[in-house]
PDB file of N, CA and C in Angstrom:
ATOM      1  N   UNK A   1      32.253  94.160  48.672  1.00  0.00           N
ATOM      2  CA  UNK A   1      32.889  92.868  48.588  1.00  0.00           C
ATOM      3  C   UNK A   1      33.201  92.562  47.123  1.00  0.00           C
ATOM      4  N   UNK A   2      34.550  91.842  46.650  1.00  0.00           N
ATOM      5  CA  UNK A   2      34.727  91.655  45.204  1.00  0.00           C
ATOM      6  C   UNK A   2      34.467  90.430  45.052  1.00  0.00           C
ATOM      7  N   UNK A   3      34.048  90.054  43.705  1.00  0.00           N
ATOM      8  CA  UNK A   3      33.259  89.081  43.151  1.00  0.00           C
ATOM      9  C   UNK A   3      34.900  88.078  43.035  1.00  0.00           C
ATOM     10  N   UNK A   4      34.493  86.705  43.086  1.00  0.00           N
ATOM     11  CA  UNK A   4      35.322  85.797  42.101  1.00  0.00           C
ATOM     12  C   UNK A   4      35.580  86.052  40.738  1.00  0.00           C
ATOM     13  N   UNK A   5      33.933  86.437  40.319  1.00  0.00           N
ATOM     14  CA  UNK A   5      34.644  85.592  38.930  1.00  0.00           C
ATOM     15  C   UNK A   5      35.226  87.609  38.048  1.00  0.00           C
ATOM     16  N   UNK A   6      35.359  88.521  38.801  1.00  0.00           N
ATOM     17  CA  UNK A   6      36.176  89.459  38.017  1.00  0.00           C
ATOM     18  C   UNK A   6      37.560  89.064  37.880  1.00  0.00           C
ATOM     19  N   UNK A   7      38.106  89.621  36.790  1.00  0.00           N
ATOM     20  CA  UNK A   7      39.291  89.051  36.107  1.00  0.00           C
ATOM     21  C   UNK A   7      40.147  89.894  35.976  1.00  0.00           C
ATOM     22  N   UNK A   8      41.357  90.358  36.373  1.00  0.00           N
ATOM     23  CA  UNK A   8      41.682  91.414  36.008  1.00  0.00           C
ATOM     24  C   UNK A   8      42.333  91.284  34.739  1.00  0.00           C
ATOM     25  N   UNK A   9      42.515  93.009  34.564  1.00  0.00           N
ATOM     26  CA  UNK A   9      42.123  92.873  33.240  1.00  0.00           C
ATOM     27  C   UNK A   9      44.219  92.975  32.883  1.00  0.00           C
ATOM     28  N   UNK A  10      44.672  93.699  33.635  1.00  0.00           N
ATOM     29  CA  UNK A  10      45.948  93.532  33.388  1.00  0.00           C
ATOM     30  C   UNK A  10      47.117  92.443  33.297  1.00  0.00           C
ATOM     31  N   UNK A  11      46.192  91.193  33.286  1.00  0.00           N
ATOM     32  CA  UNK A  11      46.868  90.168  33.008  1.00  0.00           C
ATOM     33  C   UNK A  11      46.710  89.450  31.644  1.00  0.00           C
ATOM     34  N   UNK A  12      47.621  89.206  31.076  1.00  0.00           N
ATOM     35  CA  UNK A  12      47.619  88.499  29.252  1.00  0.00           C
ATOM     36  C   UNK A  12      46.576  87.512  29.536  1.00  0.00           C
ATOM     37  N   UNK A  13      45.830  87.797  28.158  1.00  0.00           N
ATOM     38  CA  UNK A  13      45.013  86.750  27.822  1.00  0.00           C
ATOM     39  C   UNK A  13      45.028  85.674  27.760  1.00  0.00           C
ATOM     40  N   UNK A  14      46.511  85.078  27.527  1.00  0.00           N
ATOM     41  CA  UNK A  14      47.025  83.711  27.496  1.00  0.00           C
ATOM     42  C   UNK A  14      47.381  82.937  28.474  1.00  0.00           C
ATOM     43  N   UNK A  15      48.152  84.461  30.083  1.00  0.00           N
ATOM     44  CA  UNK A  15      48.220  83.613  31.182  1.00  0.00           C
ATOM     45  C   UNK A  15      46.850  83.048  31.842  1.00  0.00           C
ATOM     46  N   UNK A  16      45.634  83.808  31.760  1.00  0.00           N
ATOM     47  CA  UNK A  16      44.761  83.726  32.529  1.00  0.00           C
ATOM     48  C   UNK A  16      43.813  81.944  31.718  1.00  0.00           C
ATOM     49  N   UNK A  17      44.446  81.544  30.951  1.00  0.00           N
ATOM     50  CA  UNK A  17      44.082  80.381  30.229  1.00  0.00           C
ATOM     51  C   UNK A  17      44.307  78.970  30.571  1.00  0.00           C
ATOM     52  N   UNK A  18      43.332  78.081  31.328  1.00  0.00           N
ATOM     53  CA  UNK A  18      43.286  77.118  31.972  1.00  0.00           C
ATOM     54  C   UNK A  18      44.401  76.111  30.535  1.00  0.00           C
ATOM     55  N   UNK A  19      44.088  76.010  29.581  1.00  0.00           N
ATOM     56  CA  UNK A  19      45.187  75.110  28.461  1.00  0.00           C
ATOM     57  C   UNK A  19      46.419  75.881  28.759  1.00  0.00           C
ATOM     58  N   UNK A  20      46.882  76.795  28.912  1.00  0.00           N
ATOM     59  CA  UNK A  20      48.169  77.391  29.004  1.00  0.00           C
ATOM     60  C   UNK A  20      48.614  76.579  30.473  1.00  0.00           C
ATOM     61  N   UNK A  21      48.408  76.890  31.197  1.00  0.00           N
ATOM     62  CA  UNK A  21      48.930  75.510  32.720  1.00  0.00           C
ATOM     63  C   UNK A  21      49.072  74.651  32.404  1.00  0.00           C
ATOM     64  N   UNK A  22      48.308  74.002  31.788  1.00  0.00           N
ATOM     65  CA  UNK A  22      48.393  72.477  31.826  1.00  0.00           C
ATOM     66  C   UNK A  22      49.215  72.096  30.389  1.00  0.00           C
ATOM     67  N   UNK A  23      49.526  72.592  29.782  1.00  0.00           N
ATOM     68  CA  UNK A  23      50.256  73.081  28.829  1.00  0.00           C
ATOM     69  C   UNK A  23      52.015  73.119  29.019  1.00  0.00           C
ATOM     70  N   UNK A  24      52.125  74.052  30.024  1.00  0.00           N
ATOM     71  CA  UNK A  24      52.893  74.344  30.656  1.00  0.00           C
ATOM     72  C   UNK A  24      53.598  73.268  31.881  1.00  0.00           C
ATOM     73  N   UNK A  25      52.367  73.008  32.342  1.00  0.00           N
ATOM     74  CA  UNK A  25      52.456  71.404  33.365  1.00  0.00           C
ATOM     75  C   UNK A  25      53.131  70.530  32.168  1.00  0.00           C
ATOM     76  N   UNK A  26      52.944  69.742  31.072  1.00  0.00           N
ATOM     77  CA  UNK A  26      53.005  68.954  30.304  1.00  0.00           C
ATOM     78  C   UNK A  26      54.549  68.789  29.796  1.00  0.00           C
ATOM     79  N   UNK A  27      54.778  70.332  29.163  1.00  0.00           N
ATOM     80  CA  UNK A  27      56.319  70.222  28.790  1.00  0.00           C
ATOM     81  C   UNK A  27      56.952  70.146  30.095  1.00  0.00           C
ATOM     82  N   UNK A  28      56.823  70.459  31.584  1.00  0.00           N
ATOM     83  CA  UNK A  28      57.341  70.175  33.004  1.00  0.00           C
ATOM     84  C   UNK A  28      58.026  68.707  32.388  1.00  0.00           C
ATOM     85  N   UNK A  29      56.317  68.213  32.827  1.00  0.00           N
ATOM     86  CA  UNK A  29      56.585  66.480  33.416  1.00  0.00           C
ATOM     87  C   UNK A  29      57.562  66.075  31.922  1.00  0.00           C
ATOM     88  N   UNK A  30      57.376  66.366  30.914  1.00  0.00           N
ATOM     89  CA  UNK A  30      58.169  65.538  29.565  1.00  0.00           C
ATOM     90  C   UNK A  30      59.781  65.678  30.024  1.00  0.00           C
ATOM     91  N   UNK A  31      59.903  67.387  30.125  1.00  0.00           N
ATOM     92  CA  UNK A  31      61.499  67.274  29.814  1.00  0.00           C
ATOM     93  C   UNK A  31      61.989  66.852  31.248  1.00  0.00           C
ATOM     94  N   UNK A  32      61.480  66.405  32.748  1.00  0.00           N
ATOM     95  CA  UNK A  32      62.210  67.018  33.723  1.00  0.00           C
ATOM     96  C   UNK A  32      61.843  65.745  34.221  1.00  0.00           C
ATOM     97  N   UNK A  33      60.618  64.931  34.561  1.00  0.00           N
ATOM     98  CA  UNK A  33      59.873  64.111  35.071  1.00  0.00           C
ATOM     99  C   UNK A  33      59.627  62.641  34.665  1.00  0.00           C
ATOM    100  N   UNK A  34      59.716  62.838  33.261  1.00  0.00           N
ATOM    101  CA  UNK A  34      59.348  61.879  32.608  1.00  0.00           C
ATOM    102  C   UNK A  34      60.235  60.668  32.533  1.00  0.00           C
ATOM    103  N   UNK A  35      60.146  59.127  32.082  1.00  0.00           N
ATOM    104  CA  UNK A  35      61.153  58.132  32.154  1.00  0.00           C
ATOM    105  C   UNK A  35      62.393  58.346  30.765  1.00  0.00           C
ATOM    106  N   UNK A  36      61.599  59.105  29.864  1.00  0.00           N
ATOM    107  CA  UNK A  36      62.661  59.549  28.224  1.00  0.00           C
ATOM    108  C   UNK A  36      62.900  61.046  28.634  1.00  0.00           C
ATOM    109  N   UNK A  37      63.552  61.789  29.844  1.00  0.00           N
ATOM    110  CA  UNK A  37      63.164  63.089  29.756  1.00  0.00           C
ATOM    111  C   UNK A  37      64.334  63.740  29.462  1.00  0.00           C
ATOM    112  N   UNK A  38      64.797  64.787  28.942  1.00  0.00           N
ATOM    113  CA  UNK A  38      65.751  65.453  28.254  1.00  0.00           C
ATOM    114  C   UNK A  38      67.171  65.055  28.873  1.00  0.00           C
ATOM    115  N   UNK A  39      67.560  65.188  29.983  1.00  0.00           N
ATOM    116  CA  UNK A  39      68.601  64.489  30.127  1.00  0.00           C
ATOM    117  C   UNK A  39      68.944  63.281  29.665  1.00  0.00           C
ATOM    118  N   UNK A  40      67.912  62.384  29.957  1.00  0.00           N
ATOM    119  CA  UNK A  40      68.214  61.228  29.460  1.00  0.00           C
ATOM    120  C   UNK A  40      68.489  60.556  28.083  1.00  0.00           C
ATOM    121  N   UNK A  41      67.957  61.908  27.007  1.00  0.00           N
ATOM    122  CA  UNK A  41      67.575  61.698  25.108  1.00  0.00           C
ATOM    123  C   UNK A  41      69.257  62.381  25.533  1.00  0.00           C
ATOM    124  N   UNK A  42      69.751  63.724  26.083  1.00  0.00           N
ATOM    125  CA  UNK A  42      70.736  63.934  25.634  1.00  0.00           C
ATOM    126  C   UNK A  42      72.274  62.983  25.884  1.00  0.00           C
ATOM    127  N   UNK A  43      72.360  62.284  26.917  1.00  0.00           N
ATOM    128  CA  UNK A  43      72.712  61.223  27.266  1.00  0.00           C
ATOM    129  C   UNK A  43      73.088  60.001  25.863  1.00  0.00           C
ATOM    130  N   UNK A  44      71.627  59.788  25.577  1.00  0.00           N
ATOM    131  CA  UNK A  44      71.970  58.691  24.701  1.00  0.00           C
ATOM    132  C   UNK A  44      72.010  59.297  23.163  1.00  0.00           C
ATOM    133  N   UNK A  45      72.089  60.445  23.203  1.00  0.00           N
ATOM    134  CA  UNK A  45      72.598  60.871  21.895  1.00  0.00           C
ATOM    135  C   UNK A  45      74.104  60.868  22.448  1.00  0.00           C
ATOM    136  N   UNK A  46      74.785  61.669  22.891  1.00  0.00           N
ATOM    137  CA  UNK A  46      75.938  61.155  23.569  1.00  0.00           C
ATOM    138  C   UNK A  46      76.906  59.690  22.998  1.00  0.00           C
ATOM    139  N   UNK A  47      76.018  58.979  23.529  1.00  0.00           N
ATOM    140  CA  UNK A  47      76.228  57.545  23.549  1.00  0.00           C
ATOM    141  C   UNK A  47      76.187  57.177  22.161  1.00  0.00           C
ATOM    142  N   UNK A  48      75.000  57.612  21.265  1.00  0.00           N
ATOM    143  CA  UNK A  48      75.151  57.208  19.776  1.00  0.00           C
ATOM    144  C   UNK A  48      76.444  57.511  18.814  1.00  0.00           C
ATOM    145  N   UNK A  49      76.813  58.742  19.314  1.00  0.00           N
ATOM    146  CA  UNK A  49      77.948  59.484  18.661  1.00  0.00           C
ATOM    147  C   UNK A  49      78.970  58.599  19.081  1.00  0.00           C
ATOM    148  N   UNK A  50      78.890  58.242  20.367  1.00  0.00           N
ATOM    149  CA  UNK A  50      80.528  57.680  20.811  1.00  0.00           C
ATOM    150  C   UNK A  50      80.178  55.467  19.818  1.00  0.00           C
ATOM    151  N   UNK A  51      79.372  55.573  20.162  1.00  0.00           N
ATOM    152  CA  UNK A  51      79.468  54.374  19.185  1.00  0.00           C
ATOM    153  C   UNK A  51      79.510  54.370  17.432  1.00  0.00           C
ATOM    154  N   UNK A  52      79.108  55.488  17.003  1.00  0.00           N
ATOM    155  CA  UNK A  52      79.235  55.501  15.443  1.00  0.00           C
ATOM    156  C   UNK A  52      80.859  55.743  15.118  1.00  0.00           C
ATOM    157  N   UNK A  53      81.325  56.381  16.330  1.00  0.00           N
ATOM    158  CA  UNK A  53      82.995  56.657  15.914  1.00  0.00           C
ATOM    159  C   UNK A  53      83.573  55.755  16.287  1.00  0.00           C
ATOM    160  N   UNK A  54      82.921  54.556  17.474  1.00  0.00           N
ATOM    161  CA  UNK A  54      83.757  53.563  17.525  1.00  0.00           C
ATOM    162  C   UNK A  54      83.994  52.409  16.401  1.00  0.00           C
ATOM    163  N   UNK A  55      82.853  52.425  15.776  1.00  0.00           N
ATOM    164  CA  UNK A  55      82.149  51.469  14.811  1.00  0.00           C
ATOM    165  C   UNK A  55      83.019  52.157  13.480  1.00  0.00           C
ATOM    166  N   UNK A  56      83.215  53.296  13.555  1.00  0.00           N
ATOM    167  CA  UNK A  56      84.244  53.839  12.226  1.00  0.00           C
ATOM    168  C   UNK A  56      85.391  53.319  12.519  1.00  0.00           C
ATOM    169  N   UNK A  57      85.865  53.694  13.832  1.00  0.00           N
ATOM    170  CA  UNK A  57      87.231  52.945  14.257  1.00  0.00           C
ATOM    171  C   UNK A  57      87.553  51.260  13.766  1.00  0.00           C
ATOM    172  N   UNK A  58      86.319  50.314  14.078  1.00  0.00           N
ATOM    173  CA  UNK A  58      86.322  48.752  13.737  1.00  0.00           C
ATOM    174  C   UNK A  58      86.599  48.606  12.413  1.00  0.00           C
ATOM    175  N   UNK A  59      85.630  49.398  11.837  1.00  0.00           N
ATOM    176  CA  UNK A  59      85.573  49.105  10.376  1.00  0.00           C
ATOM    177  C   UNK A  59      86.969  49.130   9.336  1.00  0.00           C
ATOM    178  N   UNK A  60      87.319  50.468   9.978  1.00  0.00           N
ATOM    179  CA  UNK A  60      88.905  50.901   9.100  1.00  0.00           C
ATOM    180  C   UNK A  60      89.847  49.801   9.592  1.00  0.00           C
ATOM    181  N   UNK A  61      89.409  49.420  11.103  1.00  0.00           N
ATOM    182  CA  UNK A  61      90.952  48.225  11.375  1.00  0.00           C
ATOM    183  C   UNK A  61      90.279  46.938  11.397  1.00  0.00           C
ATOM    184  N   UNK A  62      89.280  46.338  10.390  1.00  0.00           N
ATOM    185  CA  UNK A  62      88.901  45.432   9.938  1.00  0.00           C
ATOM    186  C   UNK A  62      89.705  45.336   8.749  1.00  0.00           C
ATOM    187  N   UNK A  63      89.619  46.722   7.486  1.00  0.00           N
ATOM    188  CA  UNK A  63      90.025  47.029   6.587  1.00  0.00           C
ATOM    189  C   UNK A  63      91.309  46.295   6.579  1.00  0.00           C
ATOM    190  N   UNK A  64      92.137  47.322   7.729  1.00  0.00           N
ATOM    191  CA  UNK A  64      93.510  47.307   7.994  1.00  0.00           C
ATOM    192  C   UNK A  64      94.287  45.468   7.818  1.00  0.00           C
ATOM    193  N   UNK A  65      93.742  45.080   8.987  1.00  0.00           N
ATOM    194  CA  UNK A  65      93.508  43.586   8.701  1.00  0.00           C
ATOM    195  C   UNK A  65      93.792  42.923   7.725  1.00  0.00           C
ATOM    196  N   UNK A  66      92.539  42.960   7.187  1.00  0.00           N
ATOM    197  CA  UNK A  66      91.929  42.038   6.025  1.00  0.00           C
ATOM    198  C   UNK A  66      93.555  42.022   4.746  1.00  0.00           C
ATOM    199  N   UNK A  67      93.933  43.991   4.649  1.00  0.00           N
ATOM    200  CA  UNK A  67      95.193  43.675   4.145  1.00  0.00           C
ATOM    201  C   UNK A  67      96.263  42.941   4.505  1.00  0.00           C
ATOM    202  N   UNK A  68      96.664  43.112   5.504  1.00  0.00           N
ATOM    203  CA  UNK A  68      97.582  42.043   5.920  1.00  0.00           C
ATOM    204  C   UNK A  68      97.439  41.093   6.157  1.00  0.00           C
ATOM    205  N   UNK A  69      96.197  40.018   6.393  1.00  0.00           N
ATOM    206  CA  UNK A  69      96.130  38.908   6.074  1.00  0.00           C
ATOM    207  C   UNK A  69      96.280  38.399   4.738  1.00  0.00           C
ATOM    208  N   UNK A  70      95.965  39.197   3.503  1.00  0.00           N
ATOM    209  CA  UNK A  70      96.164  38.776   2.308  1.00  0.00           C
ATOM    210  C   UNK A  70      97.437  38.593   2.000  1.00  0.00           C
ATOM    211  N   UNK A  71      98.233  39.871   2.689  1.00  0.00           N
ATOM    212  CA  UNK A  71      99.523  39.889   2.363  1.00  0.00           C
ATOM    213  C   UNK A  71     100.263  38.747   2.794  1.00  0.00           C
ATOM    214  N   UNK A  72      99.639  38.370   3.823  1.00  0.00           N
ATOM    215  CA  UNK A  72     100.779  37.319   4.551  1.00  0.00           C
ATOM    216  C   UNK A  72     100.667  35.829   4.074  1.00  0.00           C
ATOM    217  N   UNK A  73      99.350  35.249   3.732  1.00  0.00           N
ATOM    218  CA  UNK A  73      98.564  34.548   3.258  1.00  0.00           C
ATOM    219  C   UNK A  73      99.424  34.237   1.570  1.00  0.00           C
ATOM    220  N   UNK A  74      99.922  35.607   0.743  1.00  0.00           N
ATOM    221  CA  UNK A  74     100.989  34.993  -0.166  1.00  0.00           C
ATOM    222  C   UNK A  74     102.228  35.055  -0.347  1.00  0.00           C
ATOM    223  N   UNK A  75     102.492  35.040   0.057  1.00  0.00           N
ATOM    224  CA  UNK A  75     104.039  34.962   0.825  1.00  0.00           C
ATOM    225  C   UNK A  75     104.514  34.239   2.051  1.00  0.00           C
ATOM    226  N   UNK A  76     105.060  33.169   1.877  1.00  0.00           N
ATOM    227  CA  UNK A  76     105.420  31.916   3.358  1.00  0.00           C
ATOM    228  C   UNK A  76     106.529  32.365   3.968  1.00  0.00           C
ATOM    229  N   UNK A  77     106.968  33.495   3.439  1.00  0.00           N
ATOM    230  CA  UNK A  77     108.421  33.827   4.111  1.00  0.00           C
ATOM    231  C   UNK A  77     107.920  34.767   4.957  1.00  0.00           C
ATOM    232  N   UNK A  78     107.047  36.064   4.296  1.00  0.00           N
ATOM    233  CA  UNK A  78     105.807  36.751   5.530  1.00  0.00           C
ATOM    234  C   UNK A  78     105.546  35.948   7.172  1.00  0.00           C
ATOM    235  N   UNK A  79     105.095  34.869   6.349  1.00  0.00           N
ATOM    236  CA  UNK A  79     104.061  34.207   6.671  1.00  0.00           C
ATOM    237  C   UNK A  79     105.278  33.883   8.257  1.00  0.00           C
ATOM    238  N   UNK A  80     106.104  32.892   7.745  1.00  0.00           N
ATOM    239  CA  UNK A  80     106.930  32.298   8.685  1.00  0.00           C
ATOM    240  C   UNK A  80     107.625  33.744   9.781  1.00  0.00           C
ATOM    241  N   UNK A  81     107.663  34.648   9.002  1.00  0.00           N
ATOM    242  CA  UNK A  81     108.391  36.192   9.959  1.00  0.00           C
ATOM    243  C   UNK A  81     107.384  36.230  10.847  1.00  0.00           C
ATOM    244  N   UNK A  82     106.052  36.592  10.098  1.00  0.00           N
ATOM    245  CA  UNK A  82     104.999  36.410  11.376  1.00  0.00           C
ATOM    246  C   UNK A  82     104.888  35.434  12.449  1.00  0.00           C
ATOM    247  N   UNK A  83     104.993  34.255  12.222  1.00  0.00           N
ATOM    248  CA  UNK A  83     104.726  33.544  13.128  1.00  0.00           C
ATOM    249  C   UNK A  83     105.839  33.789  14.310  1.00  0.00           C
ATOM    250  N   UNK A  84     107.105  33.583  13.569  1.00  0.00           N
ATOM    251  CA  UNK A  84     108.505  33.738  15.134  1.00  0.00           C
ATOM    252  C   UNK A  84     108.350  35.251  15.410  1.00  0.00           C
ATOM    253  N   UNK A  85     107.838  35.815  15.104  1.00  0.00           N
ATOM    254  CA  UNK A  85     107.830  37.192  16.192  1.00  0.00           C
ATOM    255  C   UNK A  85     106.449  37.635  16.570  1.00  0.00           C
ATOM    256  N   UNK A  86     105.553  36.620  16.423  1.00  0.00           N
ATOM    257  CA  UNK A  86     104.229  37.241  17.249  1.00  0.00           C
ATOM    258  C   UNK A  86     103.657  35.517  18.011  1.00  0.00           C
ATOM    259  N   UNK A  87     104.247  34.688  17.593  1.00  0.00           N
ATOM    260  CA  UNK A  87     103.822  33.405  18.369  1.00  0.00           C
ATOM    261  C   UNK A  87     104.992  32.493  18.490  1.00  0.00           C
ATOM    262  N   UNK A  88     106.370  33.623  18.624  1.00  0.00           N
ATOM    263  CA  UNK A  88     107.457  32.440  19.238  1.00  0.00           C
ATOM    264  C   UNK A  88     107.915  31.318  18.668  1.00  0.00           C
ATOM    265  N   UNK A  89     107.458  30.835  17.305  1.00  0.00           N
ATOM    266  CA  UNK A  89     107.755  29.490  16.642  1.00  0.00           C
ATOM    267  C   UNK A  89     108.815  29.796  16.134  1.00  0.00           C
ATOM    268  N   UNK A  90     109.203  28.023  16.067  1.00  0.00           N
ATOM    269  CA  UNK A  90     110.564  27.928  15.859  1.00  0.00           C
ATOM    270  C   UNK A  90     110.662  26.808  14.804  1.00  0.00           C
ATOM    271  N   UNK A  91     111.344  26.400  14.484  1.00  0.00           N
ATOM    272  CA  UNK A  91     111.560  25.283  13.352  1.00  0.00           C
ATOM    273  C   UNK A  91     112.128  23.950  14.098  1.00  0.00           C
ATOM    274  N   UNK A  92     111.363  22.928  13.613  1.00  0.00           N
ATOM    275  CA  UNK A  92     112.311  21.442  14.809  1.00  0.00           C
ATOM    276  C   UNK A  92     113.925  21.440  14.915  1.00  0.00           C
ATOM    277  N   UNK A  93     114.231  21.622  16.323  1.00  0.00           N
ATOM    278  CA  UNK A  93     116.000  21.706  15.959  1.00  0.00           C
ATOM    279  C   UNK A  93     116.146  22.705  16.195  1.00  0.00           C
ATOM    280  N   UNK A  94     115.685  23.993  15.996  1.00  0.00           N
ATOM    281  CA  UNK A  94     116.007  25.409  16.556  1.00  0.00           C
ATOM    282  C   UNK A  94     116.104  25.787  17.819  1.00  0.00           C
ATOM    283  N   UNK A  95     116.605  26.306  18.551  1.00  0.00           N
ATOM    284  CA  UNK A  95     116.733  27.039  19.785  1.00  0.00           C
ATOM    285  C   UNK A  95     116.290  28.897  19.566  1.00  0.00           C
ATOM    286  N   UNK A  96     115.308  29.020  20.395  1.00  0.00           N
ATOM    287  CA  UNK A  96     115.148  30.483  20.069  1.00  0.00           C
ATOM    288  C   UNK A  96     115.043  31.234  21.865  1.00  0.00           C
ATOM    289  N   UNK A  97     115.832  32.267  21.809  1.00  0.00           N
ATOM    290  CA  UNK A  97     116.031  33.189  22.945  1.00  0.00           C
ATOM    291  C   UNK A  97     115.516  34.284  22.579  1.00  0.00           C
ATOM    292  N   UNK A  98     114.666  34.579  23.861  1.00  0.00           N
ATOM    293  CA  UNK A  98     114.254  35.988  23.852  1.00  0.00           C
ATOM    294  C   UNK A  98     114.907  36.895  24.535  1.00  0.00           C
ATOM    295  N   UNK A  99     115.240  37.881  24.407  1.00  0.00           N
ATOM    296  CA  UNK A  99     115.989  39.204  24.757  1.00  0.00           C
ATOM    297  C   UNK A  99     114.245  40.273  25.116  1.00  0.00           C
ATOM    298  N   UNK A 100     114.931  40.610  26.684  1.00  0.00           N
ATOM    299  CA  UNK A 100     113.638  41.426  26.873  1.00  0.00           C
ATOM    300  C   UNK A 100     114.803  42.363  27.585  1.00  0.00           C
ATOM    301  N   UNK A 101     114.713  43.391  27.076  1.00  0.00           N
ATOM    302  CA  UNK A 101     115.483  44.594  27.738  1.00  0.00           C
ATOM    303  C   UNK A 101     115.027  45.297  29.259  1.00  0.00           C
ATOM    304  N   UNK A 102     115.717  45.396  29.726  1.00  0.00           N
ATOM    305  CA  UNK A 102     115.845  46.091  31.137  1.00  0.00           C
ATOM    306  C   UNK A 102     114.749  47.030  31.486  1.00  0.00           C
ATOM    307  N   UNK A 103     113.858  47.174  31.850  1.00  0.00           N
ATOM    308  CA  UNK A 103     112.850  48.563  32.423  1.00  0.00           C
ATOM    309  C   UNK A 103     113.188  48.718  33.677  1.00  0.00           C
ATOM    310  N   UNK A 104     114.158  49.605  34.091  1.00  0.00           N
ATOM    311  CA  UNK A 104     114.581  50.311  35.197  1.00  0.00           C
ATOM    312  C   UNK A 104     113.077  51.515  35.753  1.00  0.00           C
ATOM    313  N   UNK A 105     112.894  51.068  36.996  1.00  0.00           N
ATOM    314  CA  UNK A 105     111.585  51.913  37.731  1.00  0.00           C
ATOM    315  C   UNK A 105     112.494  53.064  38.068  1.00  0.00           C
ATOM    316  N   UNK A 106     111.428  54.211  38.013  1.00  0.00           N
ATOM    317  CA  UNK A 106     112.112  55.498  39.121  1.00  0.00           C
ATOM    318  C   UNK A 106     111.325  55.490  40.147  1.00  0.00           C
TER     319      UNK A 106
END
């Protein structure tokens, strides 16, 4: 009859090691199981990237902005171009028509 506790011997020293399982159990439950588990870190790295390029995007057309408000800000003739072609104003006494060209559907 063979004993329990013989061991064979052709197995690595490291598999036959109760810390190596549970070891092994551990990185399981982290990357696969867990509520932060690798999908989910790669995910919101993901997500970080797409917001640092959006946040580059704001910044430059904050930039963008900020120039043309200065610009327009000295100059009243700017100033007045802007207004009748992005808010329709007109001067008391003026008549202003808009022309909206044809978009034919296919």
């Amino acid at each position: 009859m063979m004993s329990f506790t013989a061991i064979p011997t052709s197995i690595p020293a490291f598999l036959r090691s109760f810390y190596f399982y549970v070891g092994v159990g551990f990185l399981v439950w982290m990357l696969v199981f867990d509520a932060n588990d690798f999908v989910k870190q790669y995910d919101m790295y993901a997500k970080l990237h797409e917001l640092q390029a959006e946040r580059k995007y704001y910044l430059d057309n904050i930039e963008t902005v900020k120039k043309e408000r200065s610009e327009l800000l000295s100059s009243p003739e700017l100033l007045e171009k802007f207004a009748r072609e992005k808010y329709i104003m007109k001067r008391p006494g003026e008549d202003v028509f808009i022309l909206v060209p044809n978009q034919e559907s296919n």
